[in-house]
N, C-alpha and C. Protein backbone atom coordinates (compact mmCIF):
# COMPACT_ATOMS: atom_id res chain seq x y z
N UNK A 1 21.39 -17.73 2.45
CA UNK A 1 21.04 -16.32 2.48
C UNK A 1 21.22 -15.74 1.08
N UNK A 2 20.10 -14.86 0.88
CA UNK A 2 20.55 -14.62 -0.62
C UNK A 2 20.68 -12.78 -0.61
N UNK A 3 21.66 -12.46 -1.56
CA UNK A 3 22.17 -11.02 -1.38
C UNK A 3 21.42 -10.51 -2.59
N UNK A 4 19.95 -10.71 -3.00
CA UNK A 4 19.29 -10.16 -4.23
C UNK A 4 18.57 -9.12 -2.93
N UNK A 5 18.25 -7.81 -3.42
CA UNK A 5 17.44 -6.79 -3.18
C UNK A 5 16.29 -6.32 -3.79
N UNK A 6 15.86 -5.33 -3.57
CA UNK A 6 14.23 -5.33 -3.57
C UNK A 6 14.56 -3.29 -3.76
N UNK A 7 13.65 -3.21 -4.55
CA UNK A 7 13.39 -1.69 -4.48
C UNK A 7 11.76 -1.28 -4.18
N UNK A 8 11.92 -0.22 -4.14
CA UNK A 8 9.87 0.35 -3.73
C UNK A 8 10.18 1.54 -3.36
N UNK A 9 9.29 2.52 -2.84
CA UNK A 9 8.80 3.93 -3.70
C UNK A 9 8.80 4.41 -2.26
N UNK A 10 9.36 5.52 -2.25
CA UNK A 10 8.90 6.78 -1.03
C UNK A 10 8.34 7.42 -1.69
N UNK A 11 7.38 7.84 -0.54
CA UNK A 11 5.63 8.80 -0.74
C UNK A 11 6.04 9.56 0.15
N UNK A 12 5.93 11.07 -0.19
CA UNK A 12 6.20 12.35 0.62
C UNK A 12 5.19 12.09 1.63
N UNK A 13 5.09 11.90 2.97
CA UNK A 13 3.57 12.16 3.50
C UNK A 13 2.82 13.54 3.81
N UNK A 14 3.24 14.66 3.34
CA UNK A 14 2.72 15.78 2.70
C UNK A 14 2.15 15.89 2.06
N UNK A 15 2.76 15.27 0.64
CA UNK A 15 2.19 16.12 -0.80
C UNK A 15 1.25 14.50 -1.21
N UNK A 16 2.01 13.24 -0.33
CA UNK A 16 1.48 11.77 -1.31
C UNK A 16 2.11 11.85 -2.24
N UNK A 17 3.09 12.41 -3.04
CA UNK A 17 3.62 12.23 -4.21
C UNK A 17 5.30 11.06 -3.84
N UNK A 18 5.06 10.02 -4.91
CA UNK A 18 6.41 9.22 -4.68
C UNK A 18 7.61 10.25 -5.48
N UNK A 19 8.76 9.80 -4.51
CA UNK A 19 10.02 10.53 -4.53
C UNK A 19 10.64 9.34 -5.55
N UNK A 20 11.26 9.00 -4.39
CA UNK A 20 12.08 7.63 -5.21
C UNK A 20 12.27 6.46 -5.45
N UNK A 21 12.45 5.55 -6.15
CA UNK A 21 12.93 3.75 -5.85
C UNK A 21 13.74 3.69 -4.96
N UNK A 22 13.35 2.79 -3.82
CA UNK A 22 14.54 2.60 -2.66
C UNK A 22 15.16 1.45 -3.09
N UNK A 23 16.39 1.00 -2.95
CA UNK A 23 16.61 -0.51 -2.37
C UNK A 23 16.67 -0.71 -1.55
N UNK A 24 16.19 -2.05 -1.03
CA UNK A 24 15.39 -2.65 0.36
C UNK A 24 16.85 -3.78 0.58
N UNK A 25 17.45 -3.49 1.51
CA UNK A 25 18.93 -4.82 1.76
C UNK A 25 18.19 -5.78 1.62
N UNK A 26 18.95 -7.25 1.91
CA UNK A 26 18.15 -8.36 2.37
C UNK A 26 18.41 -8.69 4.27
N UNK A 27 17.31 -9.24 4.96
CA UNK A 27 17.89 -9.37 6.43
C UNK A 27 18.64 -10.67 6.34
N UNK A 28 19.14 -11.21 7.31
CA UNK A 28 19.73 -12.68 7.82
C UNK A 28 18.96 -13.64 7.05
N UNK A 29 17.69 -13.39 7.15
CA UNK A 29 16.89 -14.95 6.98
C UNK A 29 16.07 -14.35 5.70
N UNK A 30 15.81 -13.29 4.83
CA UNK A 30 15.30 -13.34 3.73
C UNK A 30 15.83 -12.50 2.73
N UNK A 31 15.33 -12.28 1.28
CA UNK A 31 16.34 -11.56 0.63
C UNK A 31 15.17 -9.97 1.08
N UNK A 32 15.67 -8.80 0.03
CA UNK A 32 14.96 -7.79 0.14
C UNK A 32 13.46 -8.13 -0.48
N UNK A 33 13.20 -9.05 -1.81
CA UNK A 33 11.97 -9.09 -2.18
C UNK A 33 10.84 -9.79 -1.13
N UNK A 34 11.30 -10.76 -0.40
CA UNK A 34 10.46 -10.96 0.82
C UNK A 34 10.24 -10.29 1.66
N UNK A 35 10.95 -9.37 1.81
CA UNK A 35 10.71 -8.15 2.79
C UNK A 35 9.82 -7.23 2.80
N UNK A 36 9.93 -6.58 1.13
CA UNK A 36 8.80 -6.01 0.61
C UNK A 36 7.70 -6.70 0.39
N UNK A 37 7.63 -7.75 0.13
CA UNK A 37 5.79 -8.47 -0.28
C UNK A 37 5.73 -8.60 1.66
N UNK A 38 6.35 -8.77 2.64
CA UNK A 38 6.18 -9.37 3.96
C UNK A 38 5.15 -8.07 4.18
N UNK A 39 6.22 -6.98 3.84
CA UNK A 39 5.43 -5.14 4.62
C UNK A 39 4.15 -5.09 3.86
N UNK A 40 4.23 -5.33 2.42
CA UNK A 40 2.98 -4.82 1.93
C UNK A 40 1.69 -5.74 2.06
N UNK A 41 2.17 -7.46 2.58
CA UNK A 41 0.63 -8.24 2.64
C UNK A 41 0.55 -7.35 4.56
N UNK A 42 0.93 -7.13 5.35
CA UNK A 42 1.03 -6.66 6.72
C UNK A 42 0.79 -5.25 7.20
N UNK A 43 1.05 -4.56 6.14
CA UNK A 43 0.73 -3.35 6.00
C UNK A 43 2.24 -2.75 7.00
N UNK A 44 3.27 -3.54 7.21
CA UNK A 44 4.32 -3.04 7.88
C UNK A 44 5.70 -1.79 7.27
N UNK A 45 6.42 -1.87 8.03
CA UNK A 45 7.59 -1.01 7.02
C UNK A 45 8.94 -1.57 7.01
N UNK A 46 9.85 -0.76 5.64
CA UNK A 46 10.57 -1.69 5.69
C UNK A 46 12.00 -0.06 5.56
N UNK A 47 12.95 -1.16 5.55
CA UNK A 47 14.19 0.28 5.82
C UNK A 47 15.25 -0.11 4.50
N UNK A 48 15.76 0.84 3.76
CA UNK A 48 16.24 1.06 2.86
C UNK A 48 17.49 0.97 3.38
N UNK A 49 18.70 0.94 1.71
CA UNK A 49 19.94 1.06 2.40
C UNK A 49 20.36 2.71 2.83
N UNK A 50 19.57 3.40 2.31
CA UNK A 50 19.64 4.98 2.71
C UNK A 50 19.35 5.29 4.16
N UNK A 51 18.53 4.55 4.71
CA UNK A 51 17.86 5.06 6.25
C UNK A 51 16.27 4.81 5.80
N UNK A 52 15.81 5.43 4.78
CA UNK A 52 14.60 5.54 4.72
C UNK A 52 14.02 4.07 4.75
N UNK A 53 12.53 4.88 5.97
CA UNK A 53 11.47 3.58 6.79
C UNK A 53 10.54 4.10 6.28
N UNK A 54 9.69 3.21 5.53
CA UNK A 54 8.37 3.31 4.59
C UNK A 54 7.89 1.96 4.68
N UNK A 55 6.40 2.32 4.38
CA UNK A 55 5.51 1.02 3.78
C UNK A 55 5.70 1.09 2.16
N UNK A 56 5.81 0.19 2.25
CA UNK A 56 5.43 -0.09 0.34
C UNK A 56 4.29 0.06 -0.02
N UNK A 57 4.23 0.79 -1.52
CA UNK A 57 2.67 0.98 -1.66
C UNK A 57 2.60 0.99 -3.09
N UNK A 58 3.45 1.12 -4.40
CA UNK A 58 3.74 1.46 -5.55
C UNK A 58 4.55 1.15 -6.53
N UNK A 59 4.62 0.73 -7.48
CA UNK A 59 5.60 0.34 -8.78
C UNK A 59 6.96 1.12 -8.47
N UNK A 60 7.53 0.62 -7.85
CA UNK A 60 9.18 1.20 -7.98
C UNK A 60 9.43 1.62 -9.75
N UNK A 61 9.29 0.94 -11.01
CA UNK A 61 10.03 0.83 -11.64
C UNK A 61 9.55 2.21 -12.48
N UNK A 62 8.21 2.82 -12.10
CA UNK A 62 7.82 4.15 -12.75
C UNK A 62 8.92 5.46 -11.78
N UNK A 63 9.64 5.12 -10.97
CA UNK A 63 10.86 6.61 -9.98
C UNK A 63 12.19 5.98 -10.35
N UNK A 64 12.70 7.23 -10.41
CA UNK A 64 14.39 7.29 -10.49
C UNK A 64 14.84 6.63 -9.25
N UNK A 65 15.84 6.22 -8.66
CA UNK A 65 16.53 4.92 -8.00
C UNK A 65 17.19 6.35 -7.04
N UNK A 66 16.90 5.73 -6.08
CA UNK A 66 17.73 6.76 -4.89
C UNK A 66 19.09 7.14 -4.94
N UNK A 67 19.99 7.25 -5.18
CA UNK A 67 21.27 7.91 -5.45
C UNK A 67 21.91 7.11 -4.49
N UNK A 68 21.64 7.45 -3.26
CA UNK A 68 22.00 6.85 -1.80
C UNK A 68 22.08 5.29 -2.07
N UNK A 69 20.79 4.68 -2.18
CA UNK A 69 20.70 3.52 -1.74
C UNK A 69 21.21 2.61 -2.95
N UNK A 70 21.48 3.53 -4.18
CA UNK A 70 21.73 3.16 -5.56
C UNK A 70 23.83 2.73 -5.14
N UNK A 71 24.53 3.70 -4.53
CA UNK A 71 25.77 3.93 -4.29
C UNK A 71 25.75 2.80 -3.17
N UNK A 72 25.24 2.39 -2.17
CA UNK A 72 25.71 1.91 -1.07
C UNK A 72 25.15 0.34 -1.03
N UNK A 73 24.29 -0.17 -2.22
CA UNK A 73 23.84 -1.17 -3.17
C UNK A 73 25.37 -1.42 -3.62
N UNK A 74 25.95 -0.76 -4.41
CA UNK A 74 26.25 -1.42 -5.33
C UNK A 74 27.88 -1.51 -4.31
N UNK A 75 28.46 -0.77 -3.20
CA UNK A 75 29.39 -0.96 -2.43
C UNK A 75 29.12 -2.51 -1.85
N UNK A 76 28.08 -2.37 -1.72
CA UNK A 76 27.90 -3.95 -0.88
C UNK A 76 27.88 -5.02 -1.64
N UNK A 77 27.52 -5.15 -2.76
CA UNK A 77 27.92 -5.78 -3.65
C UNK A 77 29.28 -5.97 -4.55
N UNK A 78 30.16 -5.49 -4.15
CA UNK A 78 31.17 -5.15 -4.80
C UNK A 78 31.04 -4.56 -6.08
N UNK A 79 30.29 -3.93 -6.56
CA UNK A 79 30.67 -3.28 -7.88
C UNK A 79 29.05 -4.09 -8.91
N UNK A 80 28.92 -5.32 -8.09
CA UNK A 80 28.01 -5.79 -9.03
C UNK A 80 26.69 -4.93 -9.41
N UNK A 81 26.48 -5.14 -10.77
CA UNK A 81 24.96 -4.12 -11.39
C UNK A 81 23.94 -4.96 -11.01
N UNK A 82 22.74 -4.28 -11.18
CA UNK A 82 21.56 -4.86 -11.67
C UNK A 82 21.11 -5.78 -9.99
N UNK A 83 20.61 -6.75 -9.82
CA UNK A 83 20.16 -7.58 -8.23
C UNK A 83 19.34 -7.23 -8.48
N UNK A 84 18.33 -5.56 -8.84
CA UNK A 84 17.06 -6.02 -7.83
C UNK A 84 15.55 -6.98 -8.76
N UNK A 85 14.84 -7.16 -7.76
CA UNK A 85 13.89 -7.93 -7.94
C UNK A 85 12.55 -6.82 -7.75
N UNK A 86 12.09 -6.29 -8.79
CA UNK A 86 10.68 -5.03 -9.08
C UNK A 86 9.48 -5.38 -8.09
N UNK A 87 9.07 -4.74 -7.49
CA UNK A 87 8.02 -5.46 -6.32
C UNK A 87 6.99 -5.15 -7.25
C-alpha cells in the first residue's frame, strides 16, 4: 500500500470557477494518484481529505492547496512535506 497522495481542483458548480487543490488520501488497494486518473478516465468522483466529492477536471498545480486537506495530509503523515503526485 502506498501512502503517496494525489491533489486536483474544486470547481464551484455555480460560477465553474476552480477553488482549490484538494488532496485525494490513498484507499486500501491504491495510492491517491490512481484514484484520480481512475475518476477522470470514468468520469467518476473522488473524496478529499477535507470531505470534498468532486470529479477531476484540471491542473491542481495552477490553485492554492486546501488548508483543510493541506493540515490533515500532513497529520497523517506525521509531519512529513511534500507526497503529492500533480495529476
Amino acid at each position: 500500500m502506498s501512502t503517496q497522495t494525489d491533489r486536483d481542483v474544486e470547481v464551484d458548480p455555480q460560477a465553474g470557477e476552480p477553488r482549490f487543490a484538494h488532496i485525494v488520501p490513498p484507499s486500501p488497494d491504491c495510492d491517491g494518484a490512481t484514484l484520480i486518473t481512475r475518476a477522470r478516465v470514468t468520469g467518476g468522483t473522488v473524496t478529499a481529505y477535507c470531505g470534498w466529492t468532486f470529479t477531476p477536471s484540471n491542473d491542481p498545480r495552477r490553485f492554492q492547496t486546501c488548508e483543510t486537506c493541506e493540515r490533515m495530509f500532513t497529520m497523517a503523515t506525521g509531519g512529513a512535506t511534500g507526497g503529492w503526485i500533480d495529476a
